[in-house]
Protein backbone atom coordinates (compact mmCIF):
# COMPACT_ATOMS: atom_id res chain seq x y z
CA UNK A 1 79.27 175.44 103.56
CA UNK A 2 77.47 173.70 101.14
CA UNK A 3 77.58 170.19 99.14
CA UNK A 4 77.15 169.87 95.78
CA UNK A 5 75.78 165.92 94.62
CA UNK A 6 75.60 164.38 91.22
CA UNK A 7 72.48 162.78 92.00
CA UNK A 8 71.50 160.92 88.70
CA UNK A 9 72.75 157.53 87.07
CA UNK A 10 72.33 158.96 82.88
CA UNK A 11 73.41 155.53 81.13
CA UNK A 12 76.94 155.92 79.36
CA UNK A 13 75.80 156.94 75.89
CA UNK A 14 73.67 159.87 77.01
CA UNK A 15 75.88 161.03 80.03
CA UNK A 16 76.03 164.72 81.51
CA UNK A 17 78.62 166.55 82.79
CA UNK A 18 78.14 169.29 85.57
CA UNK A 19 80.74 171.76 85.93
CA UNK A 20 81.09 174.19 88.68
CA UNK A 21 82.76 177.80 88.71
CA UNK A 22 82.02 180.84 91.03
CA UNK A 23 80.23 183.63 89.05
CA UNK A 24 80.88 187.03 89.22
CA UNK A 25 78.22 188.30 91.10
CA UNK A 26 78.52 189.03 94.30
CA UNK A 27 81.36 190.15 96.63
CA UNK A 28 81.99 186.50 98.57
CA UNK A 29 84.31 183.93 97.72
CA UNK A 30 83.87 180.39 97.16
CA UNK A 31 86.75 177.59 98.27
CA UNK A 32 85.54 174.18 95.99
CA UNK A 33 86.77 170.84 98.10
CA UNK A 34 86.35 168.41 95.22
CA UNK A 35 85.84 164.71 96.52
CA UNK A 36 88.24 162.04 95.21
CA UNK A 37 88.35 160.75 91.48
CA UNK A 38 86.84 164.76 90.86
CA UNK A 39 89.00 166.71 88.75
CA UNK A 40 88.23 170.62 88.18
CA UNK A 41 84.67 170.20 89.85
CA UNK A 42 83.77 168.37 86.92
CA UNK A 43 80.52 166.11 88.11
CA UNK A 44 80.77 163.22 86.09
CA UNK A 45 78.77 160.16 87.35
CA UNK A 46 76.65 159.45 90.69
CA UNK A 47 77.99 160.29 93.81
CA UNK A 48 80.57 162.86 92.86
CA UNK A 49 80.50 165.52 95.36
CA UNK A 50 82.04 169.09 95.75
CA UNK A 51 81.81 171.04 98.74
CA UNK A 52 81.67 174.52 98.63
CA UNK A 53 82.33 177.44 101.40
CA UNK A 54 81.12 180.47 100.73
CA UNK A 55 83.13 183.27 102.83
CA UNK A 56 83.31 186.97 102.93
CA UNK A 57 79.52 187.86 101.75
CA UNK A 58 77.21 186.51 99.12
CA UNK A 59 78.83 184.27 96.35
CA UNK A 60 77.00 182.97 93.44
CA UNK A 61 77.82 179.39 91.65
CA UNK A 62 77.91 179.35 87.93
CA UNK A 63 76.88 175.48 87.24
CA UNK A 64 76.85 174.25 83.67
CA UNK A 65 76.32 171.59 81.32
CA UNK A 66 78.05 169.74 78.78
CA UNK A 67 76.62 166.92 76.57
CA UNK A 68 77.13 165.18 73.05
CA UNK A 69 75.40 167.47 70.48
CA UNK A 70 72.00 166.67 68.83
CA UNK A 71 71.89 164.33 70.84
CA UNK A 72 68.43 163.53 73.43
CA UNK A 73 69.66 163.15 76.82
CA UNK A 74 67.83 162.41 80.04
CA UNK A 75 67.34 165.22 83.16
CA UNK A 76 69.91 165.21 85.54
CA UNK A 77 69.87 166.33 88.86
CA UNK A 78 72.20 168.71 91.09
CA UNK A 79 71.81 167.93 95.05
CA UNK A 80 72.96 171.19 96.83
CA UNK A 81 72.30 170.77 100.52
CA UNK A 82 73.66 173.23 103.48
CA UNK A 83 76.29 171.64 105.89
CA UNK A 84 75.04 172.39 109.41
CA UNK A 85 77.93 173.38 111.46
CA UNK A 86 76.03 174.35 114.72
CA UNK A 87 75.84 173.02 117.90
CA UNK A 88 72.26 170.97 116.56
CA UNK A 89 75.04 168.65 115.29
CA UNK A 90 76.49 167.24 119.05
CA UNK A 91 74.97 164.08 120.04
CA UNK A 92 73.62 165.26 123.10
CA UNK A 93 72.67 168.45 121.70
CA UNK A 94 69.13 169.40 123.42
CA UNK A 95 67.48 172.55 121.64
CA UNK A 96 66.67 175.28 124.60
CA UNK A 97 62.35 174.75 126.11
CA UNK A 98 60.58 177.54 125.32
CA UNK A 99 58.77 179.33 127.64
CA UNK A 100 55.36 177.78 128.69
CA UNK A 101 53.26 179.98 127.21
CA UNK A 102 55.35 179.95 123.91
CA UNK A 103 54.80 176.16 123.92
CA UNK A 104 51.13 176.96 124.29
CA UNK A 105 50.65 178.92 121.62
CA UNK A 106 52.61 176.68 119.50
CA UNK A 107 50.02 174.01 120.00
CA UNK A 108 47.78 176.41 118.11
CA UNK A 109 46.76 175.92 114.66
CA UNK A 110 48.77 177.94 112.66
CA UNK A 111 47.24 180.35 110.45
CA UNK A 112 47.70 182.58 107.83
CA UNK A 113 50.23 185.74 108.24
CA UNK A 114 48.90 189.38 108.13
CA UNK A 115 52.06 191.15 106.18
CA UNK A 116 52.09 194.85 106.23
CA UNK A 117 55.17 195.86 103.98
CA UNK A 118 56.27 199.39 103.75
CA UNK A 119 58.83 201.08 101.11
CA UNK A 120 60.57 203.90 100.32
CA UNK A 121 59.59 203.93 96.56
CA UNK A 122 61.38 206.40 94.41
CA UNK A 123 59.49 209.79 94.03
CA UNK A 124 57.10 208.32 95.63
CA UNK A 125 58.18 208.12 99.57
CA UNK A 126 57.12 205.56 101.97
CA UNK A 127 54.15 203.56 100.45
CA UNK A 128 52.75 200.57 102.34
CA UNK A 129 50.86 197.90 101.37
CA UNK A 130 48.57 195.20 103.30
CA UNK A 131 48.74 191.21 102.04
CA UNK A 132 49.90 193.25 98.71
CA UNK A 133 52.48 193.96 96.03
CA UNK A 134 54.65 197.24 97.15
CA UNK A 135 55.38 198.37 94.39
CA UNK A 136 55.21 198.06 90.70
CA UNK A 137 56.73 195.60 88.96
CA UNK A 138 55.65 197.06 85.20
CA UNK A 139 57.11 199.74 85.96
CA UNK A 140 61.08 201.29 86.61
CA UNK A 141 60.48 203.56 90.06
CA UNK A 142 63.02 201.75 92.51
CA UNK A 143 61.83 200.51 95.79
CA UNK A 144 64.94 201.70 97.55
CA UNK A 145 64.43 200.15 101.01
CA UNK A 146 61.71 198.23 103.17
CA UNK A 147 60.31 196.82 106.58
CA UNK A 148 57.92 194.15 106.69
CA UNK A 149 55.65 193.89 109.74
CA UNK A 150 53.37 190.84 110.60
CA UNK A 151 50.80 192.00 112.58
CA UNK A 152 49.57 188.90 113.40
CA UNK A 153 53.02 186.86 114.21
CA UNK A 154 52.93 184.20 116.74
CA UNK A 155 55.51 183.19 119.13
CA UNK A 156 58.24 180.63 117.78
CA UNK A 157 58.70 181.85 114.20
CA UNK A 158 59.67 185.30 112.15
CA UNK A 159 60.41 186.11 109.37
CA UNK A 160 64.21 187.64 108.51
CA UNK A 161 65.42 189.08 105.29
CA UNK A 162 68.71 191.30 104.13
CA UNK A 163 68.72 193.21 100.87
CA UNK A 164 72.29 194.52 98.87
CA UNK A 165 72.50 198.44 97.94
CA UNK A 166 74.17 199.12 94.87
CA UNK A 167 78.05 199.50 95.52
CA UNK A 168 77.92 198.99 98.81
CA UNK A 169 77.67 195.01 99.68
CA UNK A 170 74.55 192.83 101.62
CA UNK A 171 73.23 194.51 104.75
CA UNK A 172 72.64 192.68 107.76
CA UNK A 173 69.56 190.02 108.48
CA UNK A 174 66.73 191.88 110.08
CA UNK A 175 63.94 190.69 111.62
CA UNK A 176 60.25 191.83 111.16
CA UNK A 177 59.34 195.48 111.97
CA UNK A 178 62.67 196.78 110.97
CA UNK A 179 63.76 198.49 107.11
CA UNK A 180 66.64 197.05 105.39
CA UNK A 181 67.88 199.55 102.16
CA UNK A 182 67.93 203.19 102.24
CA UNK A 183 65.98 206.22 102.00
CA UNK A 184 66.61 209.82 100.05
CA UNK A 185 69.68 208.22 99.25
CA UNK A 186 69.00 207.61 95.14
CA UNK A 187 70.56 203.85 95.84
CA UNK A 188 68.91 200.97 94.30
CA UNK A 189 68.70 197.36 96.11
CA UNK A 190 70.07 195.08 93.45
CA UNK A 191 69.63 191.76 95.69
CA UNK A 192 67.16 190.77 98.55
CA UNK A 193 66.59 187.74 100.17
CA UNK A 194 63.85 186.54 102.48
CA UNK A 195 63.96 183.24 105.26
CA UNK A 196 61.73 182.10 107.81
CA UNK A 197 63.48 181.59 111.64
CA UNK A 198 62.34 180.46 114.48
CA UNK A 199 61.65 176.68 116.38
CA UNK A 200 58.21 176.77 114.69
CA UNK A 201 59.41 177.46 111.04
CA UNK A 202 58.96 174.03 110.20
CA UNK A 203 54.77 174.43 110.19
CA UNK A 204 54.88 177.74 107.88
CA UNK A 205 55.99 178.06 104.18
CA UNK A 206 57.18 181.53 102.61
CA UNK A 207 55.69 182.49 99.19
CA UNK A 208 56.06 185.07 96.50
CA UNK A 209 57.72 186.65 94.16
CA UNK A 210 60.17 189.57 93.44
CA UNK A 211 60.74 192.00 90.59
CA UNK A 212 63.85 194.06 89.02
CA UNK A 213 63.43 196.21 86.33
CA UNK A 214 62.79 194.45 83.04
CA UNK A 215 63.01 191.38 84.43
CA UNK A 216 60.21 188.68 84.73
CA UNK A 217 59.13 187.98 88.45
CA UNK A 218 60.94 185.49 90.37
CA UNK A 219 59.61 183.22 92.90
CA UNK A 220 60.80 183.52 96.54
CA UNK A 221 62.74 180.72 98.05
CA UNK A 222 63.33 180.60 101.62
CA UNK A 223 66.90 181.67 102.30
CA UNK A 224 68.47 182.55 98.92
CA UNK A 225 69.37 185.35 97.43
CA UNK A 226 67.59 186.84 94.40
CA UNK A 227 69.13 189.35 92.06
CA UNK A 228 68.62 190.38 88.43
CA UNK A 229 69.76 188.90 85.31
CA UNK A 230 73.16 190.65 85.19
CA UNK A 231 72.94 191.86 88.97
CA UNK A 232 72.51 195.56 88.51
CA UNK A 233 69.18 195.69 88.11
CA UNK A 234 67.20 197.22 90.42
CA UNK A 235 64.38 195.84 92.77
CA UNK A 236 60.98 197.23 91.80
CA UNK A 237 58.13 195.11 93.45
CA UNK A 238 57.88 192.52 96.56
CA UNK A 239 55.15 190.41 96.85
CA UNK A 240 55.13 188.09 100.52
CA UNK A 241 52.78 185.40 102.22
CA UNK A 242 53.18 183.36 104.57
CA UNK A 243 50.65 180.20 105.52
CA UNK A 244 50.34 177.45 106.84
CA UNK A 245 52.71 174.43 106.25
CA UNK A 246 50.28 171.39 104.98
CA UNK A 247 53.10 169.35 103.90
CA UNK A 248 56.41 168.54 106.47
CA UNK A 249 58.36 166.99 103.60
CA UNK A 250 60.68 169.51 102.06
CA UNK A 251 60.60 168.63 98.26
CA UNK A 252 63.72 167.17 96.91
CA UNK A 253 65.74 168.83 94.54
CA UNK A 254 65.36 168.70 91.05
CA UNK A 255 67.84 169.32 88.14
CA UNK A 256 68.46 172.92 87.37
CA UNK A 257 67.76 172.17 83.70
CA UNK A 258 64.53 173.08 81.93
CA UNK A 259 65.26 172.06 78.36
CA UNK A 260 67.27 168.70 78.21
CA UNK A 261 68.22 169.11 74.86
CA UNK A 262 69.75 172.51 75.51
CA UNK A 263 72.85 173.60 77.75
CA UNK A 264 71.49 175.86 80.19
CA UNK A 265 73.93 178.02 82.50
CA UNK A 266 72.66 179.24 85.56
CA UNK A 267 73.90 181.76 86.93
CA UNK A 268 71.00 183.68 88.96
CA UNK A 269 71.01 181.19 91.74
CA UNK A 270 72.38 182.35 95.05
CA UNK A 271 72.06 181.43 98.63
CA UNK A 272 72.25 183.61 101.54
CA UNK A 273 75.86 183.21 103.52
């Protein structure tokens, strides 16, 4: 589940709307809870709130936009936060003690991840890479399936990821040192997403970038999906690293809008369910 926050106060002559919609991309479906004084998950003014839950696979939210013509109006931003429905959310909840000497190592400094990522890369075979790109993102060979190994993991944090075949829905979450996607199979991954796990997470940060075919590379963000423009391209490069965390502070979220004189509709934002 997920909450969706107007999170700006535009003064009344330059005001934005936000509307939300599910997309169709993606084989979940999304149940919008609008807040009171919301109509049609129409975000109007700070504080409106919809919350969204996300059911039967991946889902994708088409949010867009709407403002006076030629007319200059101010950024806006779109809060969307995960609702935590697990057990970290009792009062008395106390997470499990690690093992002492995972709480030994975790005293270490962290340091930088050795990822060796391996792909079945069409008429190519199995190719692997070391703190590389697997693949080619200039070109149109599809990387049909992978496994990421970090050779160098420590105790209290992995790394998980899923990926979506072509016709035939998301695959599970793996964790490092197994291969999510298909080989000899001619299938294309047209979706893969990538999250860090783990009681240590918190001192690591994920970087990168994926590529579909004709497509510009995308940054990876930890736990979302990423897909192509239209969602049937297919995956063609993976680029991974993992380091150390210097900063604890998540950033906060900024408005989803580049241009603020244009309406911008995006609809390549997903998030892993």
């Amino acid at each position: 589940m997920y909450i969706f926050r107007y999170a700006s106060q535009p003064i009344a002559e330059r005001s934005v709307c936000i509307a939300l919609q599910q997309a169709p991309l993606g084989k979940g479906v999304i149940d919008f809870f609008p807040a009171e004084g919301v109509s049609k998950n129409m975000l109007t003014k700070l504080g409106d709130c919809v919350i969204g839950r996300v059911k039967s696979g991946v889902a994708t939210v088409l949010i867009t936009e709407y403002y006076l013509a030629d007319m200059q109006v101010d950024p806006v931003d779109l809060r969307i936060d995960r609702i935590d429905t697990s057990a970290a959310i009792m009062r008395n909840f106390m997470p499990a003690s690690a093992a002492p000497e995972a709480v030994a190592f975790s005293h270490t400094a962290p340091v930088r991840a050795v990822l060796k990522l391996t792909g079945h890369i069409e008429n190519q075979g199995d190719v692997s890479v070391v703190d590389g790109c697997l693949g080619n993102e200039r070109d149109a060979a599809r990387l049909e399936g992978f496994s990421i190994t970090w050779e160098n993991k420590p105790s209290g944090v992995d790394l998980a990821y899923t990926s979506t075949i072509a016709g035939a829905g998301p695959s599970q979450k793996v964790l490092t040192g197994s291969f999510t996607g298909a080989r000899n199979k001619s299938a294309s991954l047209v979706a893969v997403g990538f999250g860090l796990t783990g009681p240590d997470r918190s001192h690591y940060e994920l970087t990168g970038y994926v590529v579909f075919a004709g497509s510009a590379p995308q940054a990876i963000v930890n736990e979302q999906m990423l897909f192509g423009p239209s969602g049937t391209e297919p995956l063609v490069a993976i680029q991974l690293s993992i380091t150390p965390k210097n900063e604890i502070n998540a950033l906060r979220h900024k408005s989803l809008r580049e241009k603020p004189a244009i309406t911008q509709t995006d609809s390549n934002i997903g998030q892993m369910a």
